[in-house]
C-alpha atoms as a PDB file:
ATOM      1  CA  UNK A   1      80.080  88.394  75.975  1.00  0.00           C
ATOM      2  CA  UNK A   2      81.021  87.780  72.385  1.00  0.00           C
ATOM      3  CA  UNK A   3      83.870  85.110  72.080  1.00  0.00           C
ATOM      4  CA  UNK A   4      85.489  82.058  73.454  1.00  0.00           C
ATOM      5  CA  UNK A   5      86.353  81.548  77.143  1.00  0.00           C
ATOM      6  CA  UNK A   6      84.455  81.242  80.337  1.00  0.00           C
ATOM      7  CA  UNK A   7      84.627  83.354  83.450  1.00  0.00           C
ATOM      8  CA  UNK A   8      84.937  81.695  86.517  1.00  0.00           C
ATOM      9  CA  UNK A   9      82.630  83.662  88.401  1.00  0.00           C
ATOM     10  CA  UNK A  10      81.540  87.213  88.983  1.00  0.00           C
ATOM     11  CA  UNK A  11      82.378  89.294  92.244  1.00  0.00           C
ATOM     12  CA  UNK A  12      82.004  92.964  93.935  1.00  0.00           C
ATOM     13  CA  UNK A  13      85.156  94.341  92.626  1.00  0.00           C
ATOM     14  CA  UNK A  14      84.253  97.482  94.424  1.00  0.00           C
ATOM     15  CA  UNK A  15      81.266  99.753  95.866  1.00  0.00           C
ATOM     16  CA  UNK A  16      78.483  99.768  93.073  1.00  0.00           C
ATOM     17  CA  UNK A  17      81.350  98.088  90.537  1.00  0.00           C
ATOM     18  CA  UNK A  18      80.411  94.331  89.515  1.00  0.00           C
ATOM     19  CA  UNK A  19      82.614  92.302  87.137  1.00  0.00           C
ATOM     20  CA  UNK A  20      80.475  90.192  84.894  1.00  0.00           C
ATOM     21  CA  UNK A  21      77.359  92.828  84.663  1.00  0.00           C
ATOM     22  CA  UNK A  22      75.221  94.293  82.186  1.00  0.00           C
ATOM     23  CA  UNK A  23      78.107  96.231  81.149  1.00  0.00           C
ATOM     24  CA  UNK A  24      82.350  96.346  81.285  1.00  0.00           C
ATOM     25  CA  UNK A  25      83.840  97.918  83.713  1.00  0.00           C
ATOM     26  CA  UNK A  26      86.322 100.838  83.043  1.00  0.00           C
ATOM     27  CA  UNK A  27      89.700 101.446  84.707  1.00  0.00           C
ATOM     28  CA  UNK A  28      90.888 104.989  83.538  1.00  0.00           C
ATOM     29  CA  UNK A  29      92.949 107.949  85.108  1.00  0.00           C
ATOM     30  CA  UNK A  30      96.428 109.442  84.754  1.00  0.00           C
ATOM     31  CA  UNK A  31      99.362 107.571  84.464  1.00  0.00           C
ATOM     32  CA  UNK A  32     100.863 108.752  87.422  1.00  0.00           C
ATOM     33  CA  UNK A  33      99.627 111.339  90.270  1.00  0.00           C
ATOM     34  CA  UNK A  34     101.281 114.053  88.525  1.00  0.00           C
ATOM     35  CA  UNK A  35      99.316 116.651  91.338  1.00  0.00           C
ATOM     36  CA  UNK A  36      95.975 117.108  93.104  1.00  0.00           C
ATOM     37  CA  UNK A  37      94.344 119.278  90.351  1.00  0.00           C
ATOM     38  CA  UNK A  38      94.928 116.704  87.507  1.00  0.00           C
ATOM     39  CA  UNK A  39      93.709 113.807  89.756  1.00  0.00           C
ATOM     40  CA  UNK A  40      90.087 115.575  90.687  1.00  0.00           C
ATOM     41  CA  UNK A  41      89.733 116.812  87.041  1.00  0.00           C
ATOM     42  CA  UNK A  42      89.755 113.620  85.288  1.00  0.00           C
ATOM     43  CA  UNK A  43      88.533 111.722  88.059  1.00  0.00           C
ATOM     44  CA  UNK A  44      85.031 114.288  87.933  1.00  0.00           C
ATOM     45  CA  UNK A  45      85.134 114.348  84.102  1.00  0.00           C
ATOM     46  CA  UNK A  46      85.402 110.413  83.927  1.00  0.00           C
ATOM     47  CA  UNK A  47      82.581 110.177  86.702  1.00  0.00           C
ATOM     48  CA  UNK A  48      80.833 112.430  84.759  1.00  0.00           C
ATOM     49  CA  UNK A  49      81.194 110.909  81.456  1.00  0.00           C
ATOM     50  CA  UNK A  50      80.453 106.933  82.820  1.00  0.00           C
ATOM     51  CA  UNK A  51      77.569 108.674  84.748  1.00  0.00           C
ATOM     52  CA  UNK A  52      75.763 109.304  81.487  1.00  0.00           C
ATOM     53  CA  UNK A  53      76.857 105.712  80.107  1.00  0.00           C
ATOM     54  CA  UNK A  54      75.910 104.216  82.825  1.00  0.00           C
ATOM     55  CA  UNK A  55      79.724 102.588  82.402  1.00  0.00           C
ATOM     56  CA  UNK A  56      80.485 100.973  86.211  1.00  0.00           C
ATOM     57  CA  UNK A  57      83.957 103.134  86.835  1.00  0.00           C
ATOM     58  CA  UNK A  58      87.216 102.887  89.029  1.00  0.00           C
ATOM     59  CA  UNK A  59      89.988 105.992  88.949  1.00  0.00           C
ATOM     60  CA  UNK A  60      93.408 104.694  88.394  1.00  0.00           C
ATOM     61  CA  UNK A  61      96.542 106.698  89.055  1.00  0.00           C
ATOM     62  CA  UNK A  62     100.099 105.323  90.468  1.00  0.00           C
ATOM     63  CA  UNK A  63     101.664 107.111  93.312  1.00  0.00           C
ATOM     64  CA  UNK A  64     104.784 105.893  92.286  1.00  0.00           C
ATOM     65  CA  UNK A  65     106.752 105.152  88.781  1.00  0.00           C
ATOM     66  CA  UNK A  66     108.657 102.409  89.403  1.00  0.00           C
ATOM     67  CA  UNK A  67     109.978 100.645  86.643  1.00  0.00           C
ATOM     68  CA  UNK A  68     110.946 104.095  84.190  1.00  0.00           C
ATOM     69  CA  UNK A  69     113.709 103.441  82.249  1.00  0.00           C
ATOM     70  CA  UNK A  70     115.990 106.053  82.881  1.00  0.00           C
ATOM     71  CA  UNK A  71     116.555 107.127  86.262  1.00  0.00           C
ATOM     72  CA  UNK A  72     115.863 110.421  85.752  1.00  0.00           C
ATOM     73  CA  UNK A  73     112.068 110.228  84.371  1.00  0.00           C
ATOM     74  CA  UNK A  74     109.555 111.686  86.941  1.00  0.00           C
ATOM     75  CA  UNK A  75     108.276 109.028  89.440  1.00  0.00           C
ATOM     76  CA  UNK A  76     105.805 110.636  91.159  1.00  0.00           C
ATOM     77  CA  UNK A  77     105.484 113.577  94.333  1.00  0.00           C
ATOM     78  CA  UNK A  78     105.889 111.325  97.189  1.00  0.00           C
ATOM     79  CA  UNK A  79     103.904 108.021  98.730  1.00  0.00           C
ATOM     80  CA  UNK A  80     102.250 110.118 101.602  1.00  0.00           C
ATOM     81  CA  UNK A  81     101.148 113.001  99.759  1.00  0.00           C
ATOM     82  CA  UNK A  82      99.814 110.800  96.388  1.00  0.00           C
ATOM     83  CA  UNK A  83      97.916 108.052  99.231  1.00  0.00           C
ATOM     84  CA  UNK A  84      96.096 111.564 100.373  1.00  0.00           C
ATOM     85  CA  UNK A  85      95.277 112.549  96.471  1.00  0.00           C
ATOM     86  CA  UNK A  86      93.791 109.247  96.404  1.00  0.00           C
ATOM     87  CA  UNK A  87      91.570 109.378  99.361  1.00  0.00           C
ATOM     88  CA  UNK A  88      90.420 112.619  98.170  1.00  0.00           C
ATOM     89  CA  UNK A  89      89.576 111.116  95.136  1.00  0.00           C
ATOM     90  CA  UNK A  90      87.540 108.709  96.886  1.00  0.00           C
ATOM     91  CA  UNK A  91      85.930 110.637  99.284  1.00  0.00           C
ATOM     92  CA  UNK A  92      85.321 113.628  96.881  1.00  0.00           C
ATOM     93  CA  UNK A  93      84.241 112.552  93.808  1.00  0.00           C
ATOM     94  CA  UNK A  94      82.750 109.216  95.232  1.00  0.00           C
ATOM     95  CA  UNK A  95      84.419 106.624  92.778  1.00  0.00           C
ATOM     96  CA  UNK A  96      86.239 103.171  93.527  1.00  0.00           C
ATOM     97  CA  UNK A  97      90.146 103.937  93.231  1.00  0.00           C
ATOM     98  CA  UNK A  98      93.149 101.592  92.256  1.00  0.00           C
ATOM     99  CA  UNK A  99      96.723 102.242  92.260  1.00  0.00           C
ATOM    100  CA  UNK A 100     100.049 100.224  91.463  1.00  0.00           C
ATOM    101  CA  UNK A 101     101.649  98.314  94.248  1.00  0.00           C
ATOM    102  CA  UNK A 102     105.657  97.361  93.843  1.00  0.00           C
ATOM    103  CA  UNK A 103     106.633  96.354  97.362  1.00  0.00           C
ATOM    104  CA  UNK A 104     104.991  93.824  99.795  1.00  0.00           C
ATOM    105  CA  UNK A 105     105.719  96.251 102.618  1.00  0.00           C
ATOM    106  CA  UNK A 106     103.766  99.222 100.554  1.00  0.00           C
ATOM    107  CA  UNK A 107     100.665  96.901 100.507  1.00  0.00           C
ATOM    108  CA  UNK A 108      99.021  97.602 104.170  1.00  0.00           C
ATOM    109  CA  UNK A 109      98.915 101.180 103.913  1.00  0.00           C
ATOM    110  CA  UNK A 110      97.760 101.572 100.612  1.00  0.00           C
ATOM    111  CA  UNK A 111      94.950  99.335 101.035  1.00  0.00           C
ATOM    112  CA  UNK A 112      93.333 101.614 103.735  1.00  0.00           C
ATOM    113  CA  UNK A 113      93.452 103.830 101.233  1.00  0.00           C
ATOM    114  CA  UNK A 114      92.624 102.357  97.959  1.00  0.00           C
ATOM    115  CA  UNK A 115      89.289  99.862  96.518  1.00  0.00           C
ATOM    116  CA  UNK A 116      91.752  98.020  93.907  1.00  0.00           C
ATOM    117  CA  UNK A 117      95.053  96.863  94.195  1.00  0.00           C
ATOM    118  CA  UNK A 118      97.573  96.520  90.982  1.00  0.00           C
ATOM    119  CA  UNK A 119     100.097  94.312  89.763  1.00  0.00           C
ATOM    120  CA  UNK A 120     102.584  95.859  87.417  1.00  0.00           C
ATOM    121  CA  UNK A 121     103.445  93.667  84.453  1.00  0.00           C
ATOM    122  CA  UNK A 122     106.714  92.974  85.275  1.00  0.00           C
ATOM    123  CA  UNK A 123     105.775  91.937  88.881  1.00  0.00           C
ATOM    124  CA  UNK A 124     103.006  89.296  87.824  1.00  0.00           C
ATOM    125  CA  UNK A 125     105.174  86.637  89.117  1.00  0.00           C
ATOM    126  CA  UNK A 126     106.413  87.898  92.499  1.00  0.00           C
ATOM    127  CA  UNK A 127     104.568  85.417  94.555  1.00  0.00           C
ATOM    128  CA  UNK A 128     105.532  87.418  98.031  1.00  0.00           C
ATOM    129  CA  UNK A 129     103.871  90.559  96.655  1.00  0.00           C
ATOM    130  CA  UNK A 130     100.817  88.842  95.083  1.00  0.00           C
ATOM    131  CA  UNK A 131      99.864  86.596  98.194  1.00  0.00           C
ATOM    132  CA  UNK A 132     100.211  90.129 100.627  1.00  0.00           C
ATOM    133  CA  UNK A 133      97.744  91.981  97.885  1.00  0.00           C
ATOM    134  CA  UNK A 134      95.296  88.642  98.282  1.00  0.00           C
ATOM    135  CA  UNK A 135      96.026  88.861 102.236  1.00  0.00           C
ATOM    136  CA  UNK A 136      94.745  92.397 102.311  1.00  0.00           C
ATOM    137  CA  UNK A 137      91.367  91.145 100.853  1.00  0.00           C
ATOM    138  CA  UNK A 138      90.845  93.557  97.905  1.00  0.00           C
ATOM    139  CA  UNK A 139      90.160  92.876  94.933  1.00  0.00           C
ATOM    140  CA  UNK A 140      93.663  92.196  92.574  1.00  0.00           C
ATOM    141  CA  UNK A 141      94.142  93.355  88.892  1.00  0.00           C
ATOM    142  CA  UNK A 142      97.065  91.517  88.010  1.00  0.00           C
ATOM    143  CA  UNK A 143      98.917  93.162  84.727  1.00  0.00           C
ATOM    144  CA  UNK A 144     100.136  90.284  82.295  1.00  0.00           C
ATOM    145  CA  UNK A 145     103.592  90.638  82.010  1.00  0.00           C
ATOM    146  CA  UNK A 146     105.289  91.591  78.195  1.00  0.00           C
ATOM    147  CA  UNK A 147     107.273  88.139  79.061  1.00  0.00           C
ATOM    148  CA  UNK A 148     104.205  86.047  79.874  1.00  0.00           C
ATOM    149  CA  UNK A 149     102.535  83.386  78.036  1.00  0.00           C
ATOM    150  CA  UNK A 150      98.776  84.004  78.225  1.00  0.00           C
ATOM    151  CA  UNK A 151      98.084  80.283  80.016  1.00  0.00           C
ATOM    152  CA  UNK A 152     101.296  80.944  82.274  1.00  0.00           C
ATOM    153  CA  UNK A 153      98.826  83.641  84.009  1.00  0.00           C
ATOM    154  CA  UNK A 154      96.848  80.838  85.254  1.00  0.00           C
ATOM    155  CA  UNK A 155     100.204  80.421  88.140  1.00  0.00           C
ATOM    156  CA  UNK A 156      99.182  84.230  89.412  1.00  0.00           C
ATOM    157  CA  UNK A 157      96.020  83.615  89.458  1.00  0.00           C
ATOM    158  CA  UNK A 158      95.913  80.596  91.510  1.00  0.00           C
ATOM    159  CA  UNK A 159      98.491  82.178  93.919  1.00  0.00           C
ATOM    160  CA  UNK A 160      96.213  85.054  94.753  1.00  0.00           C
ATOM    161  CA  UNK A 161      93.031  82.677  95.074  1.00  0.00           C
ATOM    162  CA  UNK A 162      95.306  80.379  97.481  1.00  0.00           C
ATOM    163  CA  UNK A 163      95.751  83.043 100.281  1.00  0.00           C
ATOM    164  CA  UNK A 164      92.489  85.786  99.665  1.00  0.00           C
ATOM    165  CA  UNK A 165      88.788  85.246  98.460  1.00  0.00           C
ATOM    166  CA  UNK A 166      90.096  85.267  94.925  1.00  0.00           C
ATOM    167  CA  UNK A 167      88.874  88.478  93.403  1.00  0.00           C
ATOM    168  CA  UNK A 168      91.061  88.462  90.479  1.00  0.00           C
ATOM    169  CA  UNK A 169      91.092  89.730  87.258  1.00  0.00           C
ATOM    170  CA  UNK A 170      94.181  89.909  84.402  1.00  0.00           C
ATOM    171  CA  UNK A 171      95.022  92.479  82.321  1.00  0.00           C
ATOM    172  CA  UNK A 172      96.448  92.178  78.784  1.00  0.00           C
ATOM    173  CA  UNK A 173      98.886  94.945  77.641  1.00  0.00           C
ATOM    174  CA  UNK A 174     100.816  93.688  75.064  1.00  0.00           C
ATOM    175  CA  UNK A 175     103.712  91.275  74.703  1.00  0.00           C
ATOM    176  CA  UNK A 176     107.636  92.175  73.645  1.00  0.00           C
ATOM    177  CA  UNK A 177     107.862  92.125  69.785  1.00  0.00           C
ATOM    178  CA  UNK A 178     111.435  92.845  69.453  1.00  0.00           C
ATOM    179  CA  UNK A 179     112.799  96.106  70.790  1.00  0.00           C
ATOM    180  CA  UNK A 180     110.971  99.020  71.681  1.00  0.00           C
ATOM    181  CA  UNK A 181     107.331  97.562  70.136  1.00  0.00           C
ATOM    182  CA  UNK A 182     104.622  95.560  71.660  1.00  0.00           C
ATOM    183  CA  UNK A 183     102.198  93.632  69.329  1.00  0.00           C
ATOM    184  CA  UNK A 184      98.499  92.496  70.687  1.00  0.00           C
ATOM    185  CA  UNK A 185      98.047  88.628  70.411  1.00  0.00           C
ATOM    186  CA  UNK A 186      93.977  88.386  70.766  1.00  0.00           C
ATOM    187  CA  UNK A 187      93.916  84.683  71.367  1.00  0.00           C
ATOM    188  CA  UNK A 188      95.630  85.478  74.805  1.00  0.00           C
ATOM    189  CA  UNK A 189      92.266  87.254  75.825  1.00  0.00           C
ATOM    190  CA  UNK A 190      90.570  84.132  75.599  1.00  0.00           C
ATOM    191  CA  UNK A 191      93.361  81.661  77.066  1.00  0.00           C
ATOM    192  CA  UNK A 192      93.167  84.154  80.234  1.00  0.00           C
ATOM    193  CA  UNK A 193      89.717  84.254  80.596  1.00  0.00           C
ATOM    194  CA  UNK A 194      89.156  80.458  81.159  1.00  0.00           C
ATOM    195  CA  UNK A 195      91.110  81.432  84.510  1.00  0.00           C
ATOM    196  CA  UNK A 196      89.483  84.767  85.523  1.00  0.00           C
ATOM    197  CA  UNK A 197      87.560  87.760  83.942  1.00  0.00           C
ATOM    198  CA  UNK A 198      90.156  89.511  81.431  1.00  0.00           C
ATOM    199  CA  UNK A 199      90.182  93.422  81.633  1.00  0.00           C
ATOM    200  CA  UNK A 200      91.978  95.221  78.039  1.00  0.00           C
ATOM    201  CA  UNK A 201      94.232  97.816  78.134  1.00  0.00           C
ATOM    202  CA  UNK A 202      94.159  99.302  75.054  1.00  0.00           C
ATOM    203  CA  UNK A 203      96.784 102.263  75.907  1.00  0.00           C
ATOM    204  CA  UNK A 204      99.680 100.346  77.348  1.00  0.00           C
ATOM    205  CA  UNK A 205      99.118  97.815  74.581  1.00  0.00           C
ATOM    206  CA  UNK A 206     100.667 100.613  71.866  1.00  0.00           C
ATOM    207  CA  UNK A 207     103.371 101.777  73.778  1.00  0.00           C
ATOM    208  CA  UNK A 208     107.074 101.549  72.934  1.00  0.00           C
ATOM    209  CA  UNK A 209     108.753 100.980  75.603  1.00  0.00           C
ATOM    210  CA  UNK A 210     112.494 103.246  76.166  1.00  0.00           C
ATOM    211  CA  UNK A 211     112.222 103.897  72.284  1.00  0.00           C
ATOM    212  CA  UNK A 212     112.773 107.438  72.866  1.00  0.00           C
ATOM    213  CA  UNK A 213     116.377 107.831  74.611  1.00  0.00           C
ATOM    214  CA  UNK A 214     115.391 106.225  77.601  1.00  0.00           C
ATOM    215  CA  UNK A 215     111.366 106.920  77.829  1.00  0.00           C
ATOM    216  CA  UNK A 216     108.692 105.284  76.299  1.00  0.00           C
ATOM    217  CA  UNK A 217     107.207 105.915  73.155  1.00  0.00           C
ATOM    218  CA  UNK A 218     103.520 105.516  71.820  1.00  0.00           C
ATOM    219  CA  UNK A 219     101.269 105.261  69.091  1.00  0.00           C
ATOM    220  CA  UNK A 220      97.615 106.493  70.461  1.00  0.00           C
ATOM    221  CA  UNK A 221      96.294 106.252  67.429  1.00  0.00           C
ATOM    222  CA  UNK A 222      96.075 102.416  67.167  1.00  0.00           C
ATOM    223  CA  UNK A 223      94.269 102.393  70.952  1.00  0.00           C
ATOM    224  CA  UNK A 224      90.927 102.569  69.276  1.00  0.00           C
ATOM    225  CA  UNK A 225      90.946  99.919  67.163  1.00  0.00           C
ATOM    226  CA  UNK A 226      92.568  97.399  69.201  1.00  0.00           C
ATOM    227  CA  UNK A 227      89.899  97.719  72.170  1.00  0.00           C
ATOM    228  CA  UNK A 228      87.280  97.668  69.524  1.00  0.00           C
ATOM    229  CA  UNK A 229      88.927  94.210  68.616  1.00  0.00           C
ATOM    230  CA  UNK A 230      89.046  93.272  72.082  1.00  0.00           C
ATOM    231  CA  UNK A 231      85.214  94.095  72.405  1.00  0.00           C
ATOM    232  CA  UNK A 232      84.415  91.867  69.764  1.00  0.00           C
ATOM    233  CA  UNK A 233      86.813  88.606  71.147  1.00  0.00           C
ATOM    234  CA  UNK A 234      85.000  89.281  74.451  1.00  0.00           C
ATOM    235  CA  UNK A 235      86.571  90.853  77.569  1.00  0.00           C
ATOM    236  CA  UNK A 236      85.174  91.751  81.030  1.00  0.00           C
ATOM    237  CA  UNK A 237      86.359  95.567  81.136  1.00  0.00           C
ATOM    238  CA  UNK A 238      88.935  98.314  80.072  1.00  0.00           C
ATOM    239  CA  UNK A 239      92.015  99.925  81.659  1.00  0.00           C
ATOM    240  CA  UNK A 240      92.850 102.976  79.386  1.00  0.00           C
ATOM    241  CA  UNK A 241      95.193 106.161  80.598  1.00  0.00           C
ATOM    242  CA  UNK A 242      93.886 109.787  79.752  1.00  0.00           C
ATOM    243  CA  UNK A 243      95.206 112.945  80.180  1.00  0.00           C
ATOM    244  CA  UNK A 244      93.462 116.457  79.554  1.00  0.00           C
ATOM    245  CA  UNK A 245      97.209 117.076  77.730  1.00  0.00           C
ATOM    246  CA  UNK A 246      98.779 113.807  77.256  1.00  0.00           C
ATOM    247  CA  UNK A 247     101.934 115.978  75.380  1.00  0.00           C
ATOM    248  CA  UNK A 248     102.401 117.583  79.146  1.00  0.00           C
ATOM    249  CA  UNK A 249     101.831 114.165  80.626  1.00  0.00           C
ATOM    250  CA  UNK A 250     105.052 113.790  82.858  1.00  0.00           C
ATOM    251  CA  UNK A 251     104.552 109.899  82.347  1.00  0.00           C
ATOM    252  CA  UNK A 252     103.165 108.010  78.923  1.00  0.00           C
ATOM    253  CA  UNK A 253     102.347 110.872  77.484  1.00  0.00           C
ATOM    254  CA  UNK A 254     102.416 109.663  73.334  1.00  0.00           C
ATOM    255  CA  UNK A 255     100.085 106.350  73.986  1.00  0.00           C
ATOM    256  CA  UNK A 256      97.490 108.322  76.645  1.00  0.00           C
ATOM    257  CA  UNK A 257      94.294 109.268  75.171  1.00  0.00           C
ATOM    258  CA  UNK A 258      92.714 112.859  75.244  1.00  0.00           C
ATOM    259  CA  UNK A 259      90.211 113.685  77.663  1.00  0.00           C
ATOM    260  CA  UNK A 260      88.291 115.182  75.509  1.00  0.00           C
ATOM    261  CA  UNK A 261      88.281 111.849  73.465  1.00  0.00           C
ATOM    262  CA  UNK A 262      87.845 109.370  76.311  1.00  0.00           C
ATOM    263  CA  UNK A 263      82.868 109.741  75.768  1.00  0.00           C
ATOM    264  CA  UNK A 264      83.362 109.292  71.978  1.00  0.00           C
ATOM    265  CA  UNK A 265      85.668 106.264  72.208  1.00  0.00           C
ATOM    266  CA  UNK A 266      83.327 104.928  75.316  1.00  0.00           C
ATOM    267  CA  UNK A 267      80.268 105.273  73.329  1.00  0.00           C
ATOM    268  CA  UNK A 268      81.686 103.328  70.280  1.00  0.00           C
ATOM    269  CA  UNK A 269      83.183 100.651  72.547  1.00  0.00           C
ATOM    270  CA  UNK A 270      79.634 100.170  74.565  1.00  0.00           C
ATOM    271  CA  UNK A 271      77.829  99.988  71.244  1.00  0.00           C
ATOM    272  CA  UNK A 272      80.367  97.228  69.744  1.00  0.00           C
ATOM    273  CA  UNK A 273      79.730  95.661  73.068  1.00  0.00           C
ATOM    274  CA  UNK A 274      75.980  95.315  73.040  1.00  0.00           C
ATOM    275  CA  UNK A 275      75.961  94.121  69.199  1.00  0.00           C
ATOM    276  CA  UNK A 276      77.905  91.378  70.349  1.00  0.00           C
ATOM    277  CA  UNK A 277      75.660  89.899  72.943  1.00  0.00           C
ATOM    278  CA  UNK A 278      72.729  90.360  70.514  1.00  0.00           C
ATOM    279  CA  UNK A 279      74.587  88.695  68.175  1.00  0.00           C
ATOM    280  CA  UNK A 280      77.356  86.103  69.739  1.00  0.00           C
ATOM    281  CA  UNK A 281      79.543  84.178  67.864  1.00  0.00           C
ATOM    282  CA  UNK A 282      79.727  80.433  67.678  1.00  0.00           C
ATOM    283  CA  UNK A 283      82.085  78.882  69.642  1.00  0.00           C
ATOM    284  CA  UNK A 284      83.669  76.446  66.749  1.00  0.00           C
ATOM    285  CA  UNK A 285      85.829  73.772  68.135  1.00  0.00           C
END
């Protein structure tokens, strides 16, 4: 990969998904399991699509919203009925699945279920909840908190690899900029990969968090050209949130991309992506 910072090591992060291969891996999906039908559509349109790319792909949706601003923003339809969704997914459509974990007593039964556990970003240091993830022995995407220094990841990472087999990755998605902005610091993608492979996600990372009377905010049209910065510094995959109508999305709506959008963006990321290991940069010390 083009930039600075070394991978530890490459793993299995789930059934025919390597971190570290020919090619980055994509996280994509809803925001949140808004019903059945919206799950199996993009999950068969995004199999589809990486299919043809030959992109290695894992469907992300949360069951639950945890952390919404207001208390009155949709969470979700229920943990027993989204954990279903999820293994239909799976079973279905045949692609690796990963879903948002908040409690360490949710962690058992969603990882019969699920290929990839998640971190939310304002969990990343809740050592109970990140040693039960490791204990389960699935692979961990831990989201870098807005609040986090990129080398202070280093302390999740090493709590995960103290209890489990230490399939890890991190996840940058912005850091607080003042109120109700996040800003993309691209040095922080190669701090955090000197402790484990570094995943982008380029929708999160142009939200605005509770800058619209309670809910968040987005600019979507700044996704593209941030990942295709974060190509070029050198990361080890994606995490980006699509919707066939992100201005129906019930979650994240404004910063989701458009379905229809996701092969077009994918294409122009893989191409960035292969320039750059025809043509690395020197590392200049």
């Amino acid at each position: 990969m083009p930039g600075g910072g070394t991978i530890h090591h490459e793993f299995d992060m789930a059934y025919n998904v390597r971190v570290g291969g020919e090619l980055p891996v994509l996280i994509a999906g809803p925001c949140v399991i808004e019903s059945r039908e919206l799950c199996i559509e993009v999950a068969e349109r995004m199999k589809d699509i990486t299919n043809r790319l030959g992109l290695p792909y894992i469907f992300k949706a949360s069951f639950d919203k945890a952390n919404r601003t207001s208390g009155s923003s949709f969470r979700g339809i229920g943990f027993e009925k989204s954990l279903s969704i999820l293994a239909e997914v799976r079973g279905q459509i045949g692609t690796p699945v990963l879903t948002d974990v908040h409690e360490s007593g949710q962690v058992k039964e969603v990882a019969s279920v699920v290929d990839v556990l998640q971190i939310p970003a304002f969990l990343c240091r809740q050592t109970d909840l990140l040693e039960a993830c490791a204990a389960a022995d699935k692979p961990v995407n831990v989201k870098k908190g807005q609040f986090m220094a990129p080398e202070d990841m280093r302390h999740a990472v090493d709590k995960i690899r103290g209890v489990g087999r230490g399939r890890v990755v991190l996840t940058e998605r912005g850091s607080s900029f003042g109120y109700h902005n996040l800003v993309v610091d691209m040095r922080g993608l190669v701090v955090m990969r000197r402790y484990a492979p570094v995943f982008f996600d380029a929708t999160h990372s142009v939200q605005q968090p509770g800058a619209i009377d309670g809910r968040s905010g987005g600019q979507r049209e700044f996704a593209a050209p941030l990942a295709r910065a974060a190509v070029a510094v050198g990361v080890d995959g994606f995490f980006i949130e699509t919707h066939p109508e992100p201005s129906r999305a019930l979650s994240d709506g404004p910063n989701m991309i458009p379905l229809d959008a996701m092969e077009p963006l994918l294409r122009s990321l893989i191409a960035l992506h292969r320039a750059g290991r025809e043509n690395p940069s020197p590392d200049v010390q």
